[in-house]
C-alpha atoms as a PDB file:
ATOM      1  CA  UNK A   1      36.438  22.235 -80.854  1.00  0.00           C
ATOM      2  CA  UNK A   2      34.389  22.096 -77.826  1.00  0.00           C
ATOM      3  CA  UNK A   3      36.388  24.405 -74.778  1.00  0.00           C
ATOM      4  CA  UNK A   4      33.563  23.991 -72.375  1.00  0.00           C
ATOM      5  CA  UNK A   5      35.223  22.573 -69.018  1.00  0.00           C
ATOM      6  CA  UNK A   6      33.226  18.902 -68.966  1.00  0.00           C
ATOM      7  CA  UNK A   7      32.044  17.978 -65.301  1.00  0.00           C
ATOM      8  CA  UNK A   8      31.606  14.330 -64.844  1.00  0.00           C
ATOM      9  CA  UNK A   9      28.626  12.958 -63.109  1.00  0.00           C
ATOM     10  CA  UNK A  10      27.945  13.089 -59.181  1.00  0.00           C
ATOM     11  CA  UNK A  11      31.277  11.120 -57.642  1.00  0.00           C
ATOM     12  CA  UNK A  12      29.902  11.365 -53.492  1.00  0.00           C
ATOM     13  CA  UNK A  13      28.338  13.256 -51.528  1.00  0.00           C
ATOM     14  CA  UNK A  14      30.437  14.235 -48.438  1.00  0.00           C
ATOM     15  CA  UNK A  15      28.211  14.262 -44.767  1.00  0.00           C
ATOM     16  CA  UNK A  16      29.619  15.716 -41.552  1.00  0.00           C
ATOM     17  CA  UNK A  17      28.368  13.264 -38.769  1.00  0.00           C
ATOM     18  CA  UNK A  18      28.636  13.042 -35.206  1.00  0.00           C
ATOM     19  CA  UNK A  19      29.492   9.449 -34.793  1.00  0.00           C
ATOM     20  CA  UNK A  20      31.237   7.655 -37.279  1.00  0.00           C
ATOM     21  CA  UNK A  21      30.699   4.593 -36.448  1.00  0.00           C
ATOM     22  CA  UNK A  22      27.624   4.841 -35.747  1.00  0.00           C
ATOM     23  CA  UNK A  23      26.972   6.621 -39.289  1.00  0.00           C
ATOM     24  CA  UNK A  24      28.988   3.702 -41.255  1.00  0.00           C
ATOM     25  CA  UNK A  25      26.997   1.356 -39.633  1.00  0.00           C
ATOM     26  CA  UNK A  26      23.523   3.266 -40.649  1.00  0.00           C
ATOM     27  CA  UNK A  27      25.020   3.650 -43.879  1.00  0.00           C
ATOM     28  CA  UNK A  28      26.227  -0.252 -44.549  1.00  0.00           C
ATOM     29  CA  UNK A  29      23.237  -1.717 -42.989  1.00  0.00           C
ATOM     30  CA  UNK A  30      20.342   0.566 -43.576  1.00  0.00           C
ATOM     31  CA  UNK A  31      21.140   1.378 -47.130  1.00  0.00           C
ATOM     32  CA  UNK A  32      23.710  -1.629 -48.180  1.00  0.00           C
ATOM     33  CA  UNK A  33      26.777   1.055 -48.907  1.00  0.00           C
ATOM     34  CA  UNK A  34      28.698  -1.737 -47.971  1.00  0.00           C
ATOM     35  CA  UNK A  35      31.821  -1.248 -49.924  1.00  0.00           C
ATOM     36  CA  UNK A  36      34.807   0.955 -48.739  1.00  0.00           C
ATOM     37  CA  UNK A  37      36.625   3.577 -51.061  1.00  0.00           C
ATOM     38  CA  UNK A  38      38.283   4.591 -48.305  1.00  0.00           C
ATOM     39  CA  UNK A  39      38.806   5.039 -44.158  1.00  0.00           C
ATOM     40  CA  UNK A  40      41.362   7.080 -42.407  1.00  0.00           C
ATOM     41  CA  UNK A  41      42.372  10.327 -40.631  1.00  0.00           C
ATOM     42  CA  UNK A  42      42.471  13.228 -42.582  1.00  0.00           C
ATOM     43  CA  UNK A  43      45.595  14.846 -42.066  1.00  0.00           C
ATOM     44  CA  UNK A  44      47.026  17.271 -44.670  1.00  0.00           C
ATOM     45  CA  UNK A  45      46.081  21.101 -43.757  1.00  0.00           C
ATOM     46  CA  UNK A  46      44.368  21.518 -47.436  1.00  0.00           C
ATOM     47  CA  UNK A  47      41.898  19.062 -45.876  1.00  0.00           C
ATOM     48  CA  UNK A  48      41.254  21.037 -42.764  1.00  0.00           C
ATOM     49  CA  UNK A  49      40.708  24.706 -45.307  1.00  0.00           C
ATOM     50  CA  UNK A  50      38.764  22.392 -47.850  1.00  0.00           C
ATOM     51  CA  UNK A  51      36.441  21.589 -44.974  1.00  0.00           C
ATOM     52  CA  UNK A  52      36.810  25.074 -43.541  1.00  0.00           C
ATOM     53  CA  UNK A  53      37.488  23.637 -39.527  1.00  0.00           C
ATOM     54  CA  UNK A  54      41.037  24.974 -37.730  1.00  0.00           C
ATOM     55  CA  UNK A  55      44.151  23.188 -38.398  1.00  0.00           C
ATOM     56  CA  UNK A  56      44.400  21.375 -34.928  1.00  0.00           C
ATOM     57  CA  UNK A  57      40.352  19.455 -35.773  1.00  0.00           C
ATOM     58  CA  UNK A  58      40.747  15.831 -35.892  1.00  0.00           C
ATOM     59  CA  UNK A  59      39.190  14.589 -39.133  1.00  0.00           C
ATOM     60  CA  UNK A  60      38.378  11.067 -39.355  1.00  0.00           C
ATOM     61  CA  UNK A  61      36.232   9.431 -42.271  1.00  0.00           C
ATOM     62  CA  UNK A  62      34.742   6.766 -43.800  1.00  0.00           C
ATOM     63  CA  UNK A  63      33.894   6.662 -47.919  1.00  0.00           C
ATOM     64  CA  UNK A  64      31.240   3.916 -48.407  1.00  0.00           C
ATOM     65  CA  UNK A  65      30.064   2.515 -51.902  1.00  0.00           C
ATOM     66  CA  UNK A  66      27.403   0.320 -53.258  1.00  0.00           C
ATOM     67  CA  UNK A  67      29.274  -1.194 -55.940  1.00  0.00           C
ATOM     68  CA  UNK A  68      32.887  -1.465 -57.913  1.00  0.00           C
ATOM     69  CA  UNK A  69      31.917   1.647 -59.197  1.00  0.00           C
ATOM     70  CA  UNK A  70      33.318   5.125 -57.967  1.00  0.00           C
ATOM     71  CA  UNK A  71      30.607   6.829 -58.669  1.00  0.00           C
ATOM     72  CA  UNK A  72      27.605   7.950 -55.892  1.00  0.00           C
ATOM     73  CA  UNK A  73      29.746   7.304 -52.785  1.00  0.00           C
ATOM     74  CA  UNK A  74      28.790   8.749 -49.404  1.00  0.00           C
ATOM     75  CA  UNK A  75      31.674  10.279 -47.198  1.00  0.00           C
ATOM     76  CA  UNK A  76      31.303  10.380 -44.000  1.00  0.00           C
ATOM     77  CA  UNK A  77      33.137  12.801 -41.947  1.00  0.00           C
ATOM     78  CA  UNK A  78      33.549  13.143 -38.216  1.00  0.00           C
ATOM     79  CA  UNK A  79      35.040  16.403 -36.779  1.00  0.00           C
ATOM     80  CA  UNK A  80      36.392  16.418 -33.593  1.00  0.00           C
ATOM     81  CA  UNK A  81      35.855  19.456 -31.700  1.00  0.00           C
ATOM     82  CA  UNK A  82      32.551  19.059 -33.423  1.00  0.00           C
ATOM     83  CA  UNK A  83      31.241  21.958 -35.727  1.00  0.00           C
ATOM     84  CA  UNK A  84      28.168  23.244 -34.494  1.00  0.00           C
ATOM     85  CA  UNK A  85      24.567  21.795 -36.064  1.00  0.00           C
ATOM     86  CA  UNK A  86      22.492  23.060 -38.551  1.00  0.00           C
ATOM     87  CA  UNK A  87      19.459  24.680 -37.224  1.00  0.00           C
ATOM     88  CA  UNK A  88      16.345  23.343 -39.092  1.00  0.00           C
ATOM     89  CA  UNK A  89      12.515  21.882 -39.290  1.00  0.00           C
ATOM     90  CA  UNK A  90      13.214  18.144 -38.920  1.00  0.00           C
ATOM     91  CA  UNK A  91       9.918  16.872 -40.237  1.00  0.00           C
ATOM     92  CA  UNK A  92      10.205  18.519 -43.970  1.00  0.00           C
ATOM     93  CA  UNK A  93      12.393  20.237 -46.182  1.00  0.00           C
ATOM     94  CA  UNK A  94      14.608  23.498 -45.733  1.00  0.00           C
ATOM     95  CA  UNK A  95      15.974  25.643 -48.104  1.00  0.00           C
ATOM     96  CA  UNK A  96      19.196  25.041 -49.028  1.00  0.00           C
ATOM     97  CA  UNK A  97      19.183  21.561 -47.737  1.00  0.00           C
ATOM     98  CA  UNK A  98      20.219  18.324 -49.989  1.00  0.00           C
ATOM     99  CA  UNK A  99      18.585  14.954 -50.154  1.00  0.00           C
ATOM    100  CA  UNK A 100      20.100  11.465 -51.250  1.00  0.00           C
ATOM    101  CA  UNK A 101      17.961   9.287 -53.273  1.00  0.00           C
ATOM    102  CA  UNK A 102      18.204   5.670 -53.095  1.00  0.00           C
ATOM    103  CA  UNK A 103      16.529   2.898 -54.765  1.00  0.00           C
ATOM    104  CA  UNK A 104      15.671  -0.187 -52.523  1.00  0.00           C
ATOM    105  CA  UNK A 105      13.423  -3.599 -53.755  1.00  0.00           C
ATOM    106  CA  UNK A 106      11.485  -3.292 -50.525  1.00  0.00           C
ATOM    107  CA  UNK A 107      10.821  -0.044 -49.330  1.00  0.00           C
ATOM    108  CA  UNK A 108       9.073  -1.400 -46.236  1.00  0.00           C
ATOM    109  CA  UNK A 109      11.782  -3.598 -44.902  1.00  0.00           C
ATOM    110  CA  UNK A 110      14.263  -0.517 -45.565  1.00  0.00           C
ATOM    111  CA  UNK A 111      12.335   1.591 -43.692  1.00  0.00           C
ATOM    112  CA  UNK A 112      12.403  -0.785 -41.075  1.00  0.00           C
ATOM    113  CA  UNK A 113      16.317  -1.020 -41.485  1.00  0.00           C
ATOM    114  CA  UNK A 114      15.965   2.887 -41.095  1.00  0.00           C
ATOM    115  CA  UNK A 115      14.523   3.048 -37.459  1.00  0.00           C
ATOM    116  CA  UNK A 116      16.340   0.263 -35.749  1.00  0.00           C
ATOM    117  CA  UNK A 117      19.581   1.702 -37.233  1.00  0.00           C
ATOM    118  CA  UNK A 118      18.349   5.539 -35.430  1.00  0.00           C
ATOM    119  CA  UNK A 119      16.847   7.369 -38.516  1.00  0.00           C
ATOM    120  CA  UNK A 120      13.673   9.330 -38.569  1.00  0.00           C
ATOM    121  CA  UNK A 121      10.899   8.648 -40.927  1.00  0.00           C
ATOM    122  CA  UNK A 122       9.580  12.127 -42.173  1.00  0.00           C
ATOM    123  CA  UNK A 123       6.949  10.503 -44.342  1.00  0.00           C
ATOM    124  CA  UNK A 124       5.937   6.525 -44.771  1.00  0.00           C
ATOM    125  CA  UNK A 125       5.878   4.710 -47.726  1.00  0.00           C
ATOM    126  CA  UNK A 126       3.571   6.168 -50.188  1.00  0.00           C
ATOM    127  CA  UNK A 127       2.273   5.702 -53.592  1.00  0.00           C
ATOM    128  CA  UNK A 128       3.295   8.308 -56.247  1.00  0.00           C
ATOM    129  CA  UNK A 129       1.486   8.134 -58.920  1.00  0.00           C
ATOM    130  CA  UNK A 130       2.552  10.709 -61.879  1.00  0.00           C
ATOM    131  CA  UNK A 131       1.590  10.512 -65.616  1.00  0.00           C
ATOM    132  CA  UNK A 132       2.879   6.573 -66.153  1.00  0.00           C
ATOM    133  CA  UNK A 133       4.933   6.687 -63.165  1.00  0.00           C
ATOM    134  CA  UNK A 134       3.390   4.412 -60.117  1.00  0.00           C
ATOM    135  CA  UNK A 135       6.083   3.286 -57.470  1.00  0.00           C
ATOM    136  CA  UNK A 136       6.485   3.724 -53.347  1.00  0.00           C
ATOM    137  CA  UNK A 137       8.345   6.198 -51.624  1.00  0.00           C
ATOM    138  CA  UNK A 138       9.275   7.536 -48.449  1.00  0.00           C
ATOM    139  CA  UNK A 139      11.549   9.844 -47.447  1.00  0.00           C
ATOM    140  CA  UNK A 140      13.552   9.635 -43.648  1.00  0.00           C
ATOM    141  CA  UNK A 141      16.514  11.327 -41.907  1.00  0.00           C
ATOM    142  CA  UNK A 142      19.799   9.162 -40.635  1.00  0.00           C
ATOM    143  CA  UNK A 143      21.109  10.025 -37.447  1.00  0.00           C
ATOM    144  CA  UNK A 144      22.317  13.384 -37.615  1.00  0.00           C
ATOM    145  CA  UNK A 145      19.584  14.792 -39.887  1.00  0.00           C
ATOM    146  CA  UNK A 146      20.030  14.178 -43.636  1.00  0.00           C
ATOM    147  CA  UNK A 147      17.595  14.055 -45.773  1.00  0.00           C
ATOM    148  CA  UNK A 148      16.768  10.587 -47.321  1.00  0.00           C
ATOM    149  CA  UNK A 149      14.321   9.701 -50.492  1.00  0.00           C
ATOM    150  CA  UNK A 150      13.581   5.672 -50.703  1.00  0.00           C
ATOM    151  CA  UNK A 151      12.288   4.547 -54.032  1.00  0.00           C
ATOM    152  CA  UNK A 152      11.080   1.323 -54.439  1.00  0.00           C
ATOM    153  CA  UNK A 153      12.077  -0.539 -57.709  1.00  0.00           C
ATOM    154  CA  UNK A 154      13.034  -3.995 -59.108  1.00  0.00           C
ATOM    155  CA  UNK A 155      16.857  -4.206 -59.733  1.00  0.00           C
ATOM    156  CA  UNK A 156      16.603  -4.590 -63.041  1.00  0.00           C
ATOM    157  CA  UNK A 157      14.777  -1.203 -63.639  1.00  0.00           C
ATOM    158  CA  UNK A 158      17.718   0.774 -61.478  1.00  0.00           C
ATOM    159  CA  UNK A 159      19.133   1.806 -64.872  1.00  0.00           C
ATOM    160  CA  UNK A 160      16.104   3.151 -66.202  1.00  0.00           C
ATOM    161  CA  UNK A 161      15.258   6.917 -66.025  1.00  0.00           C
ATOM    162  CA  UNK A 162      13.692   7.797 -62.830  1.00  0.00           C
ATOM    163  CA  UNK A 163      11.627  10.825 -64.545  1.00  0.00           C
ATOM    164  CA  UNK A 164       8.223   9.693 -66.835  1.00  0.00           C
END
């Protein structure tokens, strides 16, 4: 018998934004999360010590999906008085900072999506060519700073391993 505690695989990552709206709207139209797990105000005080702000912080969210699945959601999270920003080099990476990785059939008209919608593109679409491995990617920021990786691929190969 196997007692190893099993972890399942990534279920969201959770963002703390400065506009919600304005980060669901990135998030639905710049990278078509366009389903909704769920929307609200968080309210219970284990919310307010899970997220480590004082009990009287107005926490209001938004959980955006790609698909039926609930699996590699993005929650959004706006906390009102607002916690203070993380210091760091916008133009590359920092230590200790995460970075969302997306697939997308055309990288160029995402990127596109990206800039009207108020992200930051740290580096353009470029070839990366690795053993057998030959596709674009780019790699931006959304509105309040997280790190983005675009990947272009056909739909049909989303399933496939991204490593070669």
């Amino acid at each position: 018998m196997n007692d190893t505690p099993q972890v399942s695989r990534l279920v969201r990552a959770a963002i703390f934004v400065s506009d919600l709206e304005k980060s669901v709207r990135f998030y639905k139209e710049a990278l078509a999360l366009t389903g909704v797990y769920a929307r609200g105000v968080l309210e219970h005080k284990v919310g307010h010590a899970l997220v480590g702000v004082p009990q009287d912080s107005v926490i209001r969210y938004e959980i955006v999906k790609a698909d039926e699945l609930n699996f590699g959601m993005v929650g959004l999270f706006e906390v009102k008085p607002s916690p203070p920003p993380l210091r760091r080099e916008s133009r590359g990476a920092n230590l200790g900072e995460g970075c969302m990785v997306f697939f997308a059939t055309d990288i160029h008209a995402a990127r596109d999506r990206i800039v009207k919608l108020g992200g930051e593109i740290v580096c353009e679409p470029q070839l990366l060519a690795v053993h057998t491995l030959r596709q674009l990617e780019m790699t931006c920021r959304d509105p309040d700073g997280m790190l983005i990786n675009i990947i272009e691929r056909p739909t049909e190969d989303w399933n496939d391993d991204v490593a070669q």
